[in-house]
Structure formats: structure tokens, C-alpha cells
Protein backbone atom coordinates (compact mmCIF):
# COMPACT_ATOMS: atom_id res chain seq x y z
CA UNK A 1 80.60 79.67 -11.70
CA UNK A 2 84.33 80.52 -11.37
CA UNK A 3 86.26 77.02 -10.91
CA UNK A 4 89.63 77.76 -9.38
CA UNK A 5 91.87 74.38 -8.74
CA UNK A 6 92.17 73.15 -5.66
CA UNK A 7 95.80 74.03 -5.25
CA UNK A 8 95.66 77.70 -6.47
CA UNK A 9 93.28 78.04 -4.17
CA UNK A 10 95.21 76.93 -0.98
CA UNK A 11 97.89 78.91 -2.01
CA UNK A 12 95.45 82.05 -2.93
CA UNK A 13 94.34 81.95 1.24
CA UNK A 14 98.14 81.90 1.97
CA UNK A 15 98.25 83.03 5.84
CA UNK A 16 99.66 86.36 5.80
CA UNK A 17 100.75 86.85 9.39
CA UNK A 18 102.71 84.19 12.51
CA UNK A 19 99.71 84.35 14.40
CA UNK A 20 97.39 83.05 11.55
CA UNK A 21 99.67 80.54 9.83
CA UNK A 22 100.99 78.42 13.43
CA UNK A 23 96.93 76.62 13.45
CA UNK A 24 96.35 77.39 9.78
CA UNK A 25 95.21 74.07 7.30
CA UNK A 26 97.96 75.30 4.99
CA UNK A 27 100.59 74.67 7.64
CA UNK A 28 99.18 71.43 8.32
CA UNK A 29 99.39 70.79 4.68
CA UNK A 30 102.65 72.17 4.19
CA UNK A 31 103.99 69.73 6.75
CA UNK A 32 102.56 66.54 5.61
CA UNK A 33 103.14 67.04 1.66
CA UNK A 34 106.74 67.97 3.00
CA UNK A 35 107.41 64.28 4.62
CA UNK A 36 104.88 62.85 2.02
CA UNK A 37 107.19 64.25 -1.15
CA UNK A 38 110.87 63.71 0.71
CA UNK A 39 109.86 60.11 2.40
CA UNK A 40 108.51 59.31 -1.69
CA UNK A 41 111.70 60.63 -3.47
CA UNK A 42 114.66 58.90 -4.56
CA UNK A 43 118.02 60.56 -3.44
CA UNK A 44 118.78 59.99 -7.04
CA UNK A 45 116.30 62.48 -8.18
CA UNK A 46 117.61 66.31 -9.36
CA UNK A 47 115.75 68.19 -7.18
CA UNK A 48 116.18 65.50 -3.97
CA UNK A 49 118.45 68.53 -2.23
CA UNK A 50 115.59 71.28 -2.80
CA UNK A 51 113.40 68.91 -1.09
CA UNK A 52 115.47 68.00 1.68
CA UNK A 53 115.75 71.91 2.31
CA UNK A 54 112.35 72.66 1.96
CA UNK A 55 111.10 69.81 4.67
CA UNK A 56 113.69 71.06 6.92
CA UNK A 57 112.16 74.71 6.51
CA UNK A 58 108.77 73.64 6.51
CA UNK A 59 110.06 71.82 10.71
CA UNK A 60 111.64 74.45 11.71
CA UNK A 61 109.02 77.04 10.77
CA UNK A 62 107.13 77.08 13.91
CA UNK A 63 110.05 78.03 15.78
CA UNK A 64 111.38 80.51 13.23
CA UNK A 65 108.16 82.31 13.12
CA UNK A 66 107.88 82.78 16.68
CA UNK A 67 111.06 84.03 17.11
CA UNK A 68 111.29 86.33 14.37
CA UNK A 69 107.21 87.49 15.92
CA UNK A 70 109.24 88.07 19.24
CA UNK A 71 112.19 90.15 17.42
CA UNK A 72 108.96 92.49 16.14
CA UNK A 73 109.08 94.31 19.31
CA UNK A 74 112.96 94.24 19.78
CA UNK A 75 114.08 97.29 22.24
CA UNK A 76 114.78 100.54 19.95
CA UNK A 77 119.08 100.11 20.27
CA UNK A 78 119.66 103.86 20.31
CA UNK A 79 119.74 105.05 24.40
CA UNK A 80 116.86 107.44 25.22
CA UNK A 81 117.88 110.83 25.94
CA UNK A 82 118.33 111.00 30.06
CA UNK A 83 114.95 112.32 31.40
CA UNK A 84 116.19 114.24 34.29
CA UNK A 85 118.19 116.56 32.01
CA UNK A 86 115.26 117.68 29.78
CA UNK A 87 114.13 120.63 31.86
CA UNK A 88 110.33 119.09 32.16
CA UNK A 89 108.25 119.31 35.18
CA UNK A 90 108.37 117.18 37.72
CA UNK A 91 104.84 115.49 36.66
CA UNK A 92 106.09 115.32 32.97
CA UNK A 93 109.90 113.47 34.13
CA UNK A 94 108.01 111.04 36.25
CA UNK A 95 105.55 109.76 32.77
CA UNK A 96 108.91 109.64 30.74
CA UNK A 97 110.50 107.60 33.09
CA UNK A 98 107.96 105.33 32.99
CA UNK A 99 107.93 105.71 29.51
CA UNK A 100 111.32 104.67 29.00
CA UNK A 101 111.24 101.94 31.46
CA UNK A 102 108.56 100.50 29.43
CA UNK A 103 110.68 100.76 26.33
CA UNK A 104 113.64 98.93 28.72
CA UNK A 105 111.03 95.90 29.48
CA UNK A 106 111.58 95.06 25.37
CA UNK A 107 114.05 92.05 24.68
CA UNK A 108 117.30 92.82 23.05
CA UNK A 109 118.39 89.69 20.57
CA UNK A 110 120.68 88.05 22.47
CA UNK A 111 117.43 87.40 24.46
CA UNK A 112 115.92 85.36 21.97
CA UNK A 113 115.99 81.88 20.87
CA UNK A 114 118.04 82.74 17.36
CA UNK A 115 119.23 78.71 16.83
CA UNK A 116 115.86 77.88 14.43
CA UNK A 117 116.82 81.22 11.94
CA UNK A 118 121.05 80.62 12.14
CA UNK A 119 119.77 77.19 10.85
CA UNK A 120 117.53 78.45 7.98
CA UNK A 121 120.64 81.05 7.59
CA UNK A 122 117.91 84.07 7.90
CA UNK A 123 119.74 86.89 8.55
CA UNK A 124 119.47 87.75 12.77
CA UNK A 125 117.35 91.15 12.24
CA UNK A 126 118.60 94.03 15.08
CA UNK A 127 115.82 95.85 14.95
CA UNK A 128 111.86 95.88 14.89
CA UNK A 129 111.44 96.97 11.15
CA UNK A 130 114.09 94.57 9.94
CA UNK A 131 112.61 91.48 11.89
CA UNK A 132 108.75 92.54 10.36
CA UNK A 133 110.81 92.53 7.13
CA UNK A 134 111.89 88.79 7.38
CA UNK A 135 108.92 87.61 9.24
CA UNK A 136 107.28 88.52 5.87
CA UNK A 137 109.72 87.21 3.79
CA UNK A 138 109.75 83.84 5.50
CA UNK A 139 106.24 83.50 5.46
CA UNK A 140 106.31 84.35 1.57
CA UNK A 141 109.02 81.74 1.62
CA UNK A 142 106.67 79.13 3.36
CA UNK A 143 104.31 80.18 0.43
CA UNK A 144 106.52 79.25 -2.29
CA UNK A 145 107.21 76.06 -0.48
CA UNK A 146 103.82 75.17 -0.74
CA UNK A 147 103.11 76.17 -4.20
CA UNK A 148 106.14 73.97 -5.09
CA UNK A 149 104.63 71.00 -2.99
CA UNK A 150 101.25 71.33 -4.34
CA UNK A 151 101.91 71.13 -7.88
């Protein structure tokens, strides 16, 4: 039988996406062995700063992964070209306006809730790609959290 410790495990079945880590046991964990390690620290200790940092991450996490989940579908920042100067038939301008106000119905940033990443100092990401980027990257930063925790 293949014995695998207890905290390699946990950290093996890392959530990979928002929507799975939000109600996942590790995030539960996460959050407990946060207050458990700071509230049993010393501020004399070395690495009493790291912690400090990491159990403010590990709070603010909720609302840093939901916002950077919302920036995922940010509204495409280059302008459209204008449909009515395309040359397309009348049946064909009529689906790409409704096309493009689809695309309009996307939030820009300064839509968004950006307070929880300025205080993590993530970077504000402008577009789609870039916010999937650091959505990634935070959640592999929640990840390395843990693994720090649970050792």
C-alpha cells in the first residue's frame, strides 16, 4: 500500500480553480492553522512577519479570489469596429450589434471591488488573460501558504 503523509496529501488535492477552493477542506484548513500558528507565535520569533503576512492572505483570500474570478471576463479594452460601416446585410449588422452589446454588458475594472488585491499588492490585471494569470498565481500562492502551515 502506498502511505503518503497526511500533509502531502492535503497539499497534493490543492484546489485548482476559485470556484473549488471558496467551500474546499483545504481552505478551511488554511484558515484555522493560519490563526492557530500566528495566535501560538511569539513576535520575537524570525519568521513572526511571514506569518503575520500569510494570515492576512489566507483572510483576505475569499475576497481576492472572487474578484480576480470577476476580472476573468473583463470587457476586451480595444473598441469594436462600428457595425454599420462593415458593408454586411441588414440581417448580419443586426447579430453584430447584438454581438457587441453583449461584449459591452462585461465589467471594465474600475467596476470591481479591487481594495482586497491593492492590499495583497497583486498587480490590478486589465485584461481577461492577465486576471486568469493571477487568479492562478494566487491560488498557487494559497498553496504554498499551506504547505508552509502544514509542516
Amino acid at each position: 500500500m502506498n502511505d503518503i503523509p497526511l500533509n502531502a496529501w492535503i497539499v497534493k488535492h490543492f484546489p485548482t480553480t476559485h470556484d473549488l477552493f471558496v467551500p474546499s477542506f483545504e481552505n478551511k484548513l488554511l484558515c484555522r492553522l493560519s490563526k492557530f500558528i500566528i495566535f501560538n507565535t511569539s513576535p520575537d520569533d524570525l519568521d513572526y512577519d511571514v506569518l503575520c503576512d500569510h494570515h492576512r492572505t489566507v483572510s483576505l483570500a475569499p475576497e481576492a479570489l472572487q474578484a480576480l474570478f470577476a476580472m476573468t471576463s473583463l470587457k476586451d479594452e480595444r473598441h469594436p469596429p462600428d457595425v454599420d460601416k462593415l458593408g454586411l446585410s441588414s440581417f448580419k449588422k443586426v447579430k453584430a450589434k447584438s454581438l457587441k452589446q453583449s461584449k459591452m454588458k462585461k465589467p471594465h475594472v474600475h467596476d470591481l471591488d479591487t481594495k482586497p488585491l491593492v492590499n495583497l499588492s497583486i498587480a490590478i490585471p486589465r485584461t481577461s488573460p492577465d486576471a486568469q494569470a493571477a487568479l492562478a498565481m494566487f491560488l498557487g500562492r494559497l498553496k504554498d501558504i499551506l504547505e508552509v502551515c502544514a509542516s
